[in-house]
N, C-alpha and C. Protein backbone atom coordinates (compact mmCIF):
# COMPACT_ATOMS: atom_id res chain seq x y z
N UNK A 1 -55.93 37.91 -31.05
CA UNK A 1 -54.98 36.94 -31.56
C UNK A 1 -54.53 36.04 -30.40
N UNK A 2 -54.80 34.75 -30.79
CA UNK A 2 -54.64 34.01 -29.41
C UNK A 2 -52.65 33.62 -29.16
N UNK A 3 -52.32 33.21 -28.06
CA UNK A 3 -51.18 32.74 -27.93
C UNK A 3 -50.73 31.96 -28.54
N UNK A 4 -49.43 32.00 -29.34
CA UNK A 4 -48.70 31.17 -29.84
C UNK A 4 -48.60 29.98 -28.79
N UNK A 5 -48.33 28.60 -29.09
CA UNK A 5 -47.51 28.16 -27.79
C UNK A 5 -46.38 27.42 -28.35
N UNK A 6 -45.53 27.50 -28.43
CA UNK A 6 -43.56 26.95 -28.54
C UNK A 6 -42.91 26.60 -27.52
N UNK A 7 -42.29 24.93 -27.56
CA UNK A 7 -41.51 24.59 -26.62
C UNK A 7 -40.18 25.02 -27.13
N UNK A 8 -39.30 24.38 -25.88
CA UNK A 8 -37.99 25.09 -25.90
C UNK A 8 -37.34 24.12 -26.90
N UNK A 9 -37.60 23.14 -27.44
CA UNK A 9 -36.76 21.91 -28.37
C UNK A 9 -37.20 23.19 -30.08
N UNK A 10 -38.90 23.30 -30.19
CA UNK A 10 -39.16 24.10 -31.36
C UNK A 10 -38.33 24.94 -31.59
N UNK A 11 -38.01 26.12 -30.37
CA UNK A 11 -37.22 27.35 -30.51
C UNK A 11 -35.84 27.20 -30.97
N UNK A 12 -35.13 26.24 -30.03
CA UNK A 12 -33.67 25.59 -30.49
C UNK A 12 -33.78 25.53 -32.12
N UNK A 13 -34.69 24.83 -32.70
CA UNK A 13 -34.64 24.11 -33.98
C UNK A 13 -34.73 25.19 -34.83
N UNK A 14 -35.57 26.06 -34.63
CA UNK A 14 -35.73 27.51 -35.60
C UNK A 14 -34.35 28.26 -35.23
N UNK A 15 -34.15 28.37 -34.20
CA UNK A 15 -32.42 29.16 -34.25
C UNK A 15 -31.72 28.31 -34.79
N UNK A 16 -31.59 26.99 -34.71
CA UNK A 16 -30.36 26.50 -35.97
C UNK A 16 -30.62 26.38 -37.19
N UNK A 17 -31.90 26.51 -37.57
CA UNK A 17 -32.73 26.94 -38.99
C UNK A 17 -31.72 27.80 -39.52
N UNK A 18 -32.47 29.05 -38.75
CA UNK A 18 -31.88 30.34 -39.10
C UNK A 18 -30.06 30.41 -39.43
N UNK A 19 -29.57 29.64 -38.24
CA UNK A 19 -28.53 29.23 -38.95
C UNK A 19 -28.02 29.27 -40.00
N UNK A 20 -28.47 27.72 -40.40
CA UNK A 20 -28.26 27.04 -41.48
C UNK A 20 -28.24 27.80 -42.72
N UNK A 21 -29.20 28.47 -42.71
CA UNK A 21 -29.96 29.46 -43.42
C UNK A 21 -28.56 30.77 -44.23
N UNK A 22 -28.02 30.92 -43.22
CA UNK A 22 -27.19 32.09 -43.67
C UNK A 22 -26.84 32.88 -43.00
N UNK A 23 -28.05 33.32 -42.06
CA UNK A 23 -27.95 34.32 -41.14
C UNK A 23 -26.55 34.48 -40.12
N UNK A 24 -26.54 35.92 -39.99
CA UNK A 24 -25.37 36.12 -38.64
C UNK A 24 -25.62 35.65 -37.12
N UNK A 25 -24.44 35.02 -36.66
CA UNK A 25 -24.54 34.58 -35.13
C UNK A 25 -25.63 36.16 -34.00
N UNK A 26 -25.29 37.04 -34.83
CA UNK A 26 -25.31 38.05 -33.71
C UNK A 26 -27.17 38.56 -33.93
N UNK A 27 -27.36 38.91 -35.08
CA UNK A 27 -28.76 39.16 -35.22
C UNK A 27 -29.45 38.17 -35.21
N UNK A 28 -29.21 36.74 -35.52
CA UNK A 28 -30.10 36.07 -34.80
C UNK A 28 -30.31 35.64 -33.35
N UNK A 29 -29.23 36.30 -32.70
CA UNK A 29 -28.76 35.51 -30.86
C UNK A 29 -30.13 36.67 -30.25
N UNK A 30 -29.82 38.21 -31.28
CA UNK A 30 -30.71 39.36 -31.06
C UNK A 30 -32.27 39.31 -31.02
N UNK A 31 -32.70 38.37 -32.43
CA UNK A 31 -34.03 38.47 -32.19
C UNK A 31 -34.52 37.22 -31.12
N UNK A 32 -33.96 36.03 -30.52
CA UNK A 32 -34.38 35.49 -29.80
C UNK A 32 -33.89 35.66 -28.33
N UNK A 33 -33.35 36.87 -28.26
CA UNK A 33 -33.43 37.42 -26.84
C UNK A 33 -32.41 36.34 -26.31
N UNK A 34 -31.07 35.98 -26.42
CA UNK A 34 -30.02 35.09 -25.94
C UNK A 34 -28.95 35.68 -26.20
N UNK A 35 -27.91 35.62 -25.49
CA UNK A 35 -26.44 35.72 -25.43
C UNK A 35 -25.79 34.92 -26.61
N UNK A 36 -24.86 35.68 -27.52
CA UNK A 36 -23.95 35.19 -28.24
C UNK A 36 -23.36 33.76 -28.12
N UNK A 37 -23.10 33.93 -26.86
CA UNK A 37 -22.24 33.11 -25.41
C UNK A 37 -23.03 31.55 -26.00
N UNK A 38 -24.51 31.94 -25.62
CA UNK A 38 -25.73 30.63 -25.58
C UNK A 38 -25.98 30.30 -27.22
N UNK A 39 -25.85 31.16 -27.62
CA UNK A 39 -26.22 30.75 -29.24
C UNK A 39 -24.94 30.01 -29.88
N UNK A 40 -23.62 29.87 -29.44
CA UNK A 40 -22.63 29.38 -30.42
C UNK A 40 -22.81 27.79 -29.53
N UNK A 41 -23.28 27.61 -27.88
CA UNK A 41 -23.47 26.89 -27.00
C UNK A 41 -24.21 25.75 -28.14
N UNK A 42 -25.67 26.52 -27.80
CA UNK A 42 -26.56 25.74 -29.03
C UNK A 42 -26.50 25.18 -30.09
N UNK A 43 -25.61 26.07 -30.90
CA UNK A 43 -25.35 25.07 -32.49
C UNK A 43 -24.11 24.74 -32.53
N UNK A 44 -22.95 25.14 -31.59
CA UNK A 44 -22.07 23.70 -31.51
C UNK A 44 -22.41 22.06 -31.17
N UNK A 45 -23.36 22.29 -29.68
CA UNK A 45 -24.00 21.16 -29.90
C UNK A 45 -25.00 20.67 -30.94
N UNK A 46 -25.44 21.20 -31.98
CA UNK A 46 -26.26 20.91 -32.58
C UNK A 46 -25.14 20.29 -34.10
N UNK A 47 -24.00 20.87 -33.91
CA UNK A 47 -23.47 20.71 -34.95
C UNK A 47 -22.47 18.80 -34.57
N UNK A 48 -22.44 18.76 -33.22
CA UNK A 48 -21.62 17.56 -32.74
C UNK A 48 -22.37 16.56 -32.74
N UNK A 49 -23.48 16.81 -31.88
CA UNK A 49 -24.25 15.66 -32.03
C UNK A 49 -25.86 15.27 -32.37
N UNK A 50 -26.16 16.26 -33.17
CA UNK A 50 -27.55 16.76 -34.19
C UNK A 50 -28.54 16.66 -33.58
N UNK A 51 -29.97 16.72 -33.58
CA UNK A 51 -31.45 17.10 -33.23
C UNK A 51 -31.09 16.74 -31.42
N UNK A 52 -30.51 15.37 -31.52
CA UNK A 52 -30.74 15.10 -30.26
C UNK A 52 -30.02 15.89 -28.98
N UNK A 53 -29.32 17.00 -29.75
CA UNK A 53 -28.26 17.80 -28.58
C UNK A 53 -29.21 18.89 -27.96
N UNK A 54 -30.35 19.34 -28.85
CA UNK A 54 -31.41 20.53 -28.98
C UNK A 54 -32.15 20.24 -27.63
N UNK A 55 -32.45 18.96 -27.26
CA UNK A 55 -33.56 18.62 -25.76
C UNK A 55 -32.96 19.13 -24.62
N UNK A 56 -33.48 19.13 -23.71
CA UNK A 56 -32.65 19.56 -22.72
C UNK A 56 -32.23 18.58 -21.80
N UNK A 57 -31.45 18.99 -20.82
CA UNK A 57 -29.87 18.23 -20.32
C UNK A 57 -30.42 18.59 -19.11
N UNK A 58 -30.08 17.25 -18.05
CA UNK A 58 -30.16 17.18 -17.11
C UNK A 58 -29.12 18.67 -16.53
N UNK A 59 -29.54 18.82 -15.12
CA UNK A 59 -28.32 19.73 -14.53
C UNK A 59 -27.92 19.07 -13.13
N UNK A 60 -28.38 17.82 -12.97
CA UNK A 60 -27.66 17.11 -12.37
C UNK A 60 -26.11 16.98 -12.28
N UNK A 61 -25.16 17.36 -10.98
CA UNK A 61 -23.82 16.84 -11.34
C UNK A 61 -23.73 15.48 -12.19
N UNK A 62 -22.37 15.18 -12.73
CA UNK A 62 -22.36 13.89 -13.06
C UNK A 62 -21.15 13.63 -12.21
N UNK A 63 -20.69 13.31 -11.15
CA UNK A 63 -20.23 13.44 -9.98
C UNK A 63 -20.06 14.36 -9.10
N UNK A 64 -20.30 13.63 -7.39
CA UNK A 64 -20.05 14.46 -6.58
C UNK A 64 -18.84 14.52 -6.13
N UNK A 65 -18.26 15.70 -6.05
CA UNK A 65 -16.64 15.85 -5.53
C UNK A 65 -16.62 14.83 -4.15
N UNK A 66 -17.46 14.58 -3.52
CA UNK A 66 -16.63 13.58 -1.71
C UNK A 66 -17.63 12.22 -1.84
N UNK A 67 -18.26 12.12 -3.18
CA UNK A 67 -19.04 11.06 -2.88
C UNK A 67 -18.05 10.02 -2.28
N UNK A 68 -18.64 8.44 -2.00
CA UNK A 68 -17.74 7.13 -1.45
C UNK A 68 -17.65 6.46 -2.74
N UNK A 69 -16.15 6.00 -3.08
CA UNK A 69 -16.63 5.13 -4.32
C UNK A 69 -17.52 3.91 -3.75
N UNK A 70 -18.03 3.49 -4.93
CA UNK A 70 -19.13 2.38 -5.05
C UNK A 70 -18.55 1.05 -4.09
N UNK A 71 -17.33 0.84 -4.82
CA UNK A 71 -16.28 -0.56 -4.02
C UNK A 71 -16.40 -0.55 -2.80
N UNK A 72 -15.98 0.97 -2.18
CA UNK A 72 -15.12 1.34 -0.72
C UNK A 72 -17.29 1.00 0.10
N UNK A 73 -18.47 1.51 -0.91
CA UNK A 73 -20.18 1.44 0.10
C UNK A 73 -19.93 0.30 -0.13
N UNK A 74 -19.83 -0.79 -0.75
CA UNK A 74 -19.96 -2.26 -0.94
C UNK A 74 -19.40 -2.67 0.13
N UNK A 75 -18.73 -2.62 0.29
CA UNK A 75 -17.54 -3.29 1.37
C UNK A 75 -18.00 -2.82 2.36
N UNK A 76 -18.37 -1.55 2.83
CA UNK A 76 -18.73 -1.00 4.17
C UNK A 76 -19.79 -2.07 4.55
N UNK A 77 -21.13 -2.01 3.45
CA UNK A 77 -22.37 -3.17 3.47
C UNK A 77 -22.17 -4.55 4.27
N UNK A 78 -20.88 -5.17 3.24
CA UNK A 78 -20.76 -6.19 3.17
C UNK A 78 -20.03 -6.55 4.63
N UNK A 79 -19.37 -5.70 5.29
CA UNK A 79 -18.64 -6.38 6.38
C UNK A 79 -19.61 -5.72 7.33
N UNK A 80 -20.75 -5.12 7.40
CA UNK A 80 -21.92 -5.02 8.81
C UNK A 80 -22.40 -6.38 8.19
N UNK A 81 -22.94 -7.15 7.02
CA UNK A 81 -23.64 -7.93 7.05
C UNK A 81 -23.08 -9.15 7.76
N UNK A 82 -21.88 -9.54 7.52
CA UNK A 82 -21.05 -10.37 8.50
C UNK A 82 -20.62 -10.07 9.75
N UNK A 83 -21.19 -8.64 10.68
CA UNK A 83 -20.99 -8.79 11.25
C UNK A 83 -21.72 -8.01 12.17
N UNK A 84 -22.89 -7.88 12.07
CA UNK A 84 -24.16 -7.70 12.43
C UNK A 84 -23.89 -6.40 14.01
N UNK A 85 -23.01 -7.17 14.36
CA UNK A 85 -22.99 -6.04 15.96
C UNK A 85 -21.97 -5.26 15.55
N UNK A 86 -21.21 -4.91 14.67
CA UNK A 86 -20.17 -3.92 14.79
C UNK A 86 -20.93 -2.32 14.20
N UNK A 87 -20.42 -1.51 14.94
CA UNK A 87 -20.55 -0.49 14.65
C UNK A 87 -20.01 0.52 13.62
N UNK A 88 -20.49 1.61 13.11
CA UNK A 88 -19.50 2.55 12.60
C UNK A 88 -17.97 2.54 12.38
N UNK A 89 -17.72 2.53 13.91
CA UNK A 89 -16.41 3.21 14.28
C UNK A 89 -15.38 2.08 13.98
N UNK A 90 -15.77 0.79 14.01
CA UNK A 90 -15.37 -0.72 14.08
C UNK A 90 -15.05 -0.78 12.81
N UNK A 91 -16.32 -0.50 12.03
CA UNK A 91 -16.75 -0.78 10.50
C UNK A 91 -14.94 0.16 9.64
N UNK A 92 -14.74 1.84 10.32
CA UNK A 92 -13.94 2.18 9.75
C UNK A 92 -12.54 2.08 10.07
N UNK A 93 -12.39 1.45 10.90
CA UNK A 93 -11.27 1.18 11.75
C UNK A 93 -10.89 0.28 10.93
N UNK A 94 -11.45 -1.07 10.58
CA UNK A 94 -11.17 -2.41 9.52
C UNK A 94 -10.63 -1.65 8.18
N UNK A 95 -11.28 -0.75 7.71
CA UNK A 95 -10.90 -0.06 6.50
C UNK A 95 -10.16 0.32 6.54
N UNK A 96 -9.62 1.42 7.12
CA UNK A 96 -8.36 2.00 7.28
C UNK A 96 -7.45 0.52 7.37
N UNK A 97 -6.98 -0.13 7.96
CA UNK A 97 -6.11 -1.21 8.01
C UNK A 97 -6.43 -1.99 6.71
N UNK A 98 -7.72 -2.38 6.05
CA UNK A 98 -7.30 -3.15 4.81
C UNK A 98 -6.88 -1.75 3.45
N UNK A 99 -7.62 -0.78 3.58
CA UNK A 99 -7.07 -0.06 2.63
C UNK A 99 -6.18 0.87 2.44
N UNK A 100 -4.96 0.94 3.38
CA UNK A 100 -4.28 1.84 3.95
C UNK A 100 -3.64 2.42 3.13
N UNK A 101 -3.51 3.79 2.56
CA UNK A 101 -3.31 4.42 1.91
C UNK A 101 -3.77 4.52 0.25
N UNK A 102 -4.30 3.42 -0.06
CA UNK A 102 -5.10 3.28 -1.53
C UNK A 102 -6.34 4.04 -1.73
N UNK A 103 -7.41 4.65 -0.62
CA UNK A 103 -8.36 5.37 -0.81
C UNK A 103 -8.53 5.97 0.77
N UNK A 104 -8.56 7.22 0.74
CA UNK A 104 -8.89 7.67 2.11
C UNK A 104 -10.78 7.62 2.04
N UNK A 105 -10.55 7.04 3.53
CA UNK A 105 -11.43 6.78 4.37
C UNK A 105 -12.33 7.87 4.86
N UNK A 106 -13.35 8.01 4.97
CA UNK A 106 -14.22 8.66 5.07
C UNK A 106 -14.33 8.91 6.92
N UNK A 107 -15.18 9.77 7.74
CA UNK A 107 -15.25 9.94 8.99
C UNK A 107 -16.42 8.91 9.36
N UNK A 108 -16.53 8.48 10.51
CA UNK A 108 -17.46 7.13 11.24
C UNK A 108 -18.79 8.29 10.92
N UNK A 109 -19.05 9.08 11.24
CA UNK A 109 -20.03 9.48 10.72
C UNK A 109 -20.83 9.53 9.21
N UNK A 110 -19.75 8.94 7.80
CA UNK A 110 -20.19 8.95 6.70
C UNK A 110 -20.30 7.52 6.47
N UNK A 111 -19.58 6.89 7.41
CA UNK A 111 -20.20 5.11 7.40
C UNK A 111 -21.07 4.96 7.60
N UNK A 112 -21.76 5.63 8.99
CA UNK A 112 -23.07 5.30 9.48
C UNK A 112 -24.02 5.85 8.53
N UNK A 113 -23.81 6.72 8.24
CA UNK A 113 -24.65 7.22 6.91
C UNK A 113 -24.91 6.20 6.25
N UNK A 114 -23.66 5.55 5.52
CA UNK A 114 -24.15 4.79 4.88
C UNK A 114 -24.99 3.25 5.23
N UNK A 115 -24.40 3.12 6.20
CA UNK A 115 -25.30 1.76 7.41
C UNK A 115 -26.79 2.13 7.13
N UNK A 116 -27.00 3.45 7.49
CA UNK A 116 -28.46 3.98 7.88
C UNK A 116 -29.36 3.92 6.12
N UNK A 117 -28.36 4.16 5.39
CA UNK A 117 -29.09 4.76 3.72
C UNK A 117 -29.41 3.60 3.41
N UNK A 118 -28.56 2.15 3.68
CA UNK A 118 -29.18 0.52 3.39
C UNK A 118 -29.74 0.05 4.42
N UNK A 119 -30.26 0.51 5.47
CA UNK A 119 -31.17 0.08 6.29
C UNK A 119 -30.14 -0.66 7.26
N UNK A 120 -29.00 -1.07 8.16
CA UNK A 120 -28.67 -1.49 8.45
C UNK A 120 -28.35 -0.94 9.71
N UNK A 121 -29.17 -0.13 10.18
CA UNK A 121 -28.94 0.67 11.43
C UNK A 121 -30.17 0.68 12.51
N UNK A 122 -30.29 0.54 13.82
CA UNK A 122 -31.29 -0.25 14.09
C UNK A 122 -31.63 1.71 14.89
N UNK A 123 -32.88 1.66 15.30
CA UNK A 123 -33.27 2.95 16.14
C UNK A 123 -32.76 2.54 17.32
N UNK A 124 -32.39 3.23 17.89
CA UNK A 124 -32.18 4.10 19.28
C UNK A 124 -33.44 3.68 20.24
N UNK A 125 -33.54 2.74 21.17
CA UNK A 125 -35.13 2.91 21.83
C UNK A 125 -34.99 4.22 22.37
N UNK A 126 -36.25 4.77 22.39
CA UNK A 126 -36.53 6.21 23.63
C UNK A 126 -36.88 5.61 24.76
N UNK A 127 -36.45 6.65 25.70
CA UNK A 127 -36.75 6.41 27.13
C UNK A 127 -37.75 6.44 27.63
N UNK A 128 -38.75 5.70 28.42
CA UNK A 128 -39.86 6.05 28.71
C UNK A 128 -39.87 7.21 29.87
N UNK A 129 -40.06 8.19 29.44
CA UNK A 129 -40.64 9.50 30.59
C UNK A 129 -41.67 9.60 31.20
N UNK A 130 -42.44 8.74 30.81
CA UNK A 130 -44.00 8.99 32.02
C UNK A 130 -43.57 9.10 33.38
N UNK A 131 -42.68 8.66 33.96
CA UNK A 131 -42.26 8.99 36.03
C UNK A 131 -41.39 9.64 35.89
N UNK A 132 -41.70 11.08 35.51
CA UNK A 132 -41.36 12.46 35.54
C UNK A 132 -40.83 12.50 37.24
N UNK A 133 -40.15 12.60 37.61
CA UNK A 133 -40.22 13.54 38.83
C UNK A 133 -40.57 14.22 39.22
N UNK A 134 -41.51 14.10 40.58
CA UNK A 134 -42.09 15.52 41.43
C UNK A 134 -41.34 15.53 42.12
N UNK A 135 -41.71 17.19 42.26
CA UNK A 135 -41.20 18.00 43.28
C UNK A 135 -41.31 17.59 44.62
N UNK A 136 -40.46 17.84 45.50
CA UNK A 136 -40.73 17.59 47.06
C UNK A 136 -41.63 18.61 47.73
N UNK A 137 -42.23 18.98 48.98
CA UNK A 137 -43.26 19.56 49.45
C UNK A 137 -42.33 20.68 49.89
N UNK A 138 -41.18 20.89 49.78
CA UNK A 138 -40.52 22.16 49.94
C UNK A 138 -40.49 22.97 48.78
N UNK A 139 -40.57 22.33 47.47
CA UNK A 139 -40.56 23.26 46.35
C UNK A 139 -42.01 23.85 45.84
N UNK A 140 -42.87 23.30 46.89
CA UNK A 140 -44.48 24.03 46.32
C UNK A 140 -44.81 25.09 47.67
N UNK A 141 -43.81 26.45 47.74
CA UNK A 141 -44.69 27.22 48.71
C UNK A 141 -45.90 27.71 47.94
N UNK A 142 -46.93 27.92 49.35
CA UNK A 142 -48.16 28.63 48.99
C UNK A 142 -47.92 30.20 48.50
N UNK A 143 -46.87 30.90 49.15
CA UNK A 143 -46.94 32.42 48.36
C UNK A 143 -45.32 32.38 48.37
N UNK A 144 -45.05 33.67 48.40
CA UNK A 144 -43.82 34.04 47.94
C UNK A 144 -43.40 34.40 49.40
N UNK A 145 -42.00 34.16 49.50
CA UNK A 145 -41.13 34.40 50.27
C UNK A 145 -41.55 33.34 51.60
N UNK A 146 -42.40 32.42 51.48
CA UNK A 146 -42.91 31.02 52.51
C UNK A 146 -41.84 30.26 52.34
N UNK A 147 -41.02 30.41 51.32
CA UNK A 147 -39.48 28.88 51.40
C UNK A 147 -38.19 29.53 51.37
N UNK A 148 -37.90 29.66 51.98
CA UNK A 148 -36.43 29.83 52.13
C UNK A 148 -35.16 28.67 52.37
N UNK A 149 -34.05 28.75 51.36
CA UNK A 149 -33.36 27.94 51.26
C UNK A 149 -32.29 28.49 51.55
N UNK A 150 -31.35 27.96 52.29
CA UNK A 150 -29.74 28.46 52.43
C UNK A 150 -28.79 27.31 51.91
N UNK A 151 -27.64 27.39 51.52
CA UNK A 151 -26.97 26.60 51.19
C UNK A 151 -25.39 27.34 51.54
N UNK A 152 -25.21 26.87 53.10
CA UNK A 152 -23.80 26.68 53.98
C UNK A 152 -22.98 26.44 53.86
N UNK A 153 -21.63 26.54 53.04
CA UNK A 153 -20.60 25.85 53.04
C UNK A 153 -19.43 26.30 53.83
N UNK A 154 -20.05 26.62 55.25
CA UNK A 154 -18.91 26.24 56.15
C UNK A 154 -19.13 25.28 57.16
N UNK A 155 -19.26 25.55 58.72
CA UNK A 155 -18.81 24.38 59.82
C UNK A 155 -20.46 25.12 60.93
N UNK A 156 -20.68 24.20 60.76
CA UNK A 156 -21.99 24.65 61.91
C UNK A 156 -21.68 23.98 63.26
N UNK A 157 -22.19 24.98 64.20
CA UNK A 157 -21.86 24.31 65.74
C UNK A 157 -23.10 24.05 66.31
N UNK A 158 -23.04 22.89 67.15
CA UNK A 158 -24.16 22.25 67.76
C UNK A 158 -24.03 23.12 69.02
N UNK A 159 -24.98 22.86 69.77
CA UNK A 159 -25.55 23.28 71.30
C UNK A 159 -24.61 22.48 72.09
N UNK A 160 -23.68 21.14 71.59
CA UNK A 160 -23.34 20.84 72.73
C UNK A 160 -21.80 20.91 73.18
N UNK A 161 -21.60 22.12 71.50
CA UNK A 161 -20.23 22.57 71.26
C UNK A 161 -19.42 21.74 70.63
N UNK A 162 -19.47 20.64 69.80
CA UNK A 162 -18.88 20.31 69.06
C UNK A 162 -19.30 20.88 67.51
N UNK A 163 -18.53 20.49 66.46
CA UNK A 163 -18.59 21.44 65.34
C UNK A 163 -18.84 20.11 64.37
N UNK A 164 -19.62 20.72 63.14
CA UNK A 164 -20.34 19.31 62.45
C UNK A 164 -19.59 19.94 60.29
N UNK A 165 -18.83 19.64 60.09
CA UNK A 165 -18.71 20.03 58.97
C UNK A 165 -19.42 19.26 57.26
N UNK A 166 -19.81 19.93 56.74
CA UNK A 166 -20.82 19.15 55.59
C UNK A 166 -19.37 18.41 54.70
């Protein structure tokens, strides 16, 4: 007997069948292997806003608790575009003074974020490292114990008896 195959919109539709039908919340939540909890879930929505409640639902938030409002990124945008060399820290500094106390301000780090998310943030050049520094001819002995280093921090005396302090 080959496999049935049933999507999850079919299954929804036969449990509010069954529903409709007569049947109890509890022996039908039973034969499709769901929680009471999920089955009154199901045909309340099915009962509010019909076939189309049965598909499935994003689980996307529909807001983020610290997002920036939309106004407060606009404005961040809009005053780098006028003003091309200011930075972050510049960018939130202006804010705080035009919006002072009407929306808290975010940290220079969630401006630049946003500088960077519209492209308005330029890279960093890297440094060129190719003239690495070598070593001096004291740091390449041939074996071990050939270099010896001291490092003096008191008063050394010359031969001709005066005293030379580093």
């Amino acid at each position: 007997m080959p496999w049935r195959e049933t999507s999850v919109m079919e299954e929804r539709l036969r449990f509010v069948a069954r529903l409709l039908e007569g049947e109890g919340m509890s022996e039908v939540c039973r034969a499709f292997g769901i929680s009471r909890k999920t089955g009154y879930k199901i045909f309340n929505r099915y009962k509010d806003d019909g076939l189309e409640a049965l598909t499935d639902r994003s689980r996307r938030p529909v807001r983020y608790a610290n997002q920036l409002p939309d106004p407060v990124e606009a404005m961040i945008v809009r005053l780098r575009q006028e003003k091309p060399y200011w930075g972050a820290r510049k960018i939130r500094e202006l804010l705080v003074k035009r919006l002072a106390g009407d929306v808290r301000i975010s940290a220079k780090s969630t401006v630049h974020a946003v500088l960077d998310r519209h492209g308005l943030v330029s890279q960093a050049r890297k440094r060129n490292r190719a003239n690495k520094a070598v070593g001096t001819q004291l740091s390449a002995a041939p074996g071990p114990n050939d270099l010896w280093c001291a490092d003096f921090k008191g008063e050394f005396k010359l031969g001709n008896g005066n005293t030379v302090t580093p």
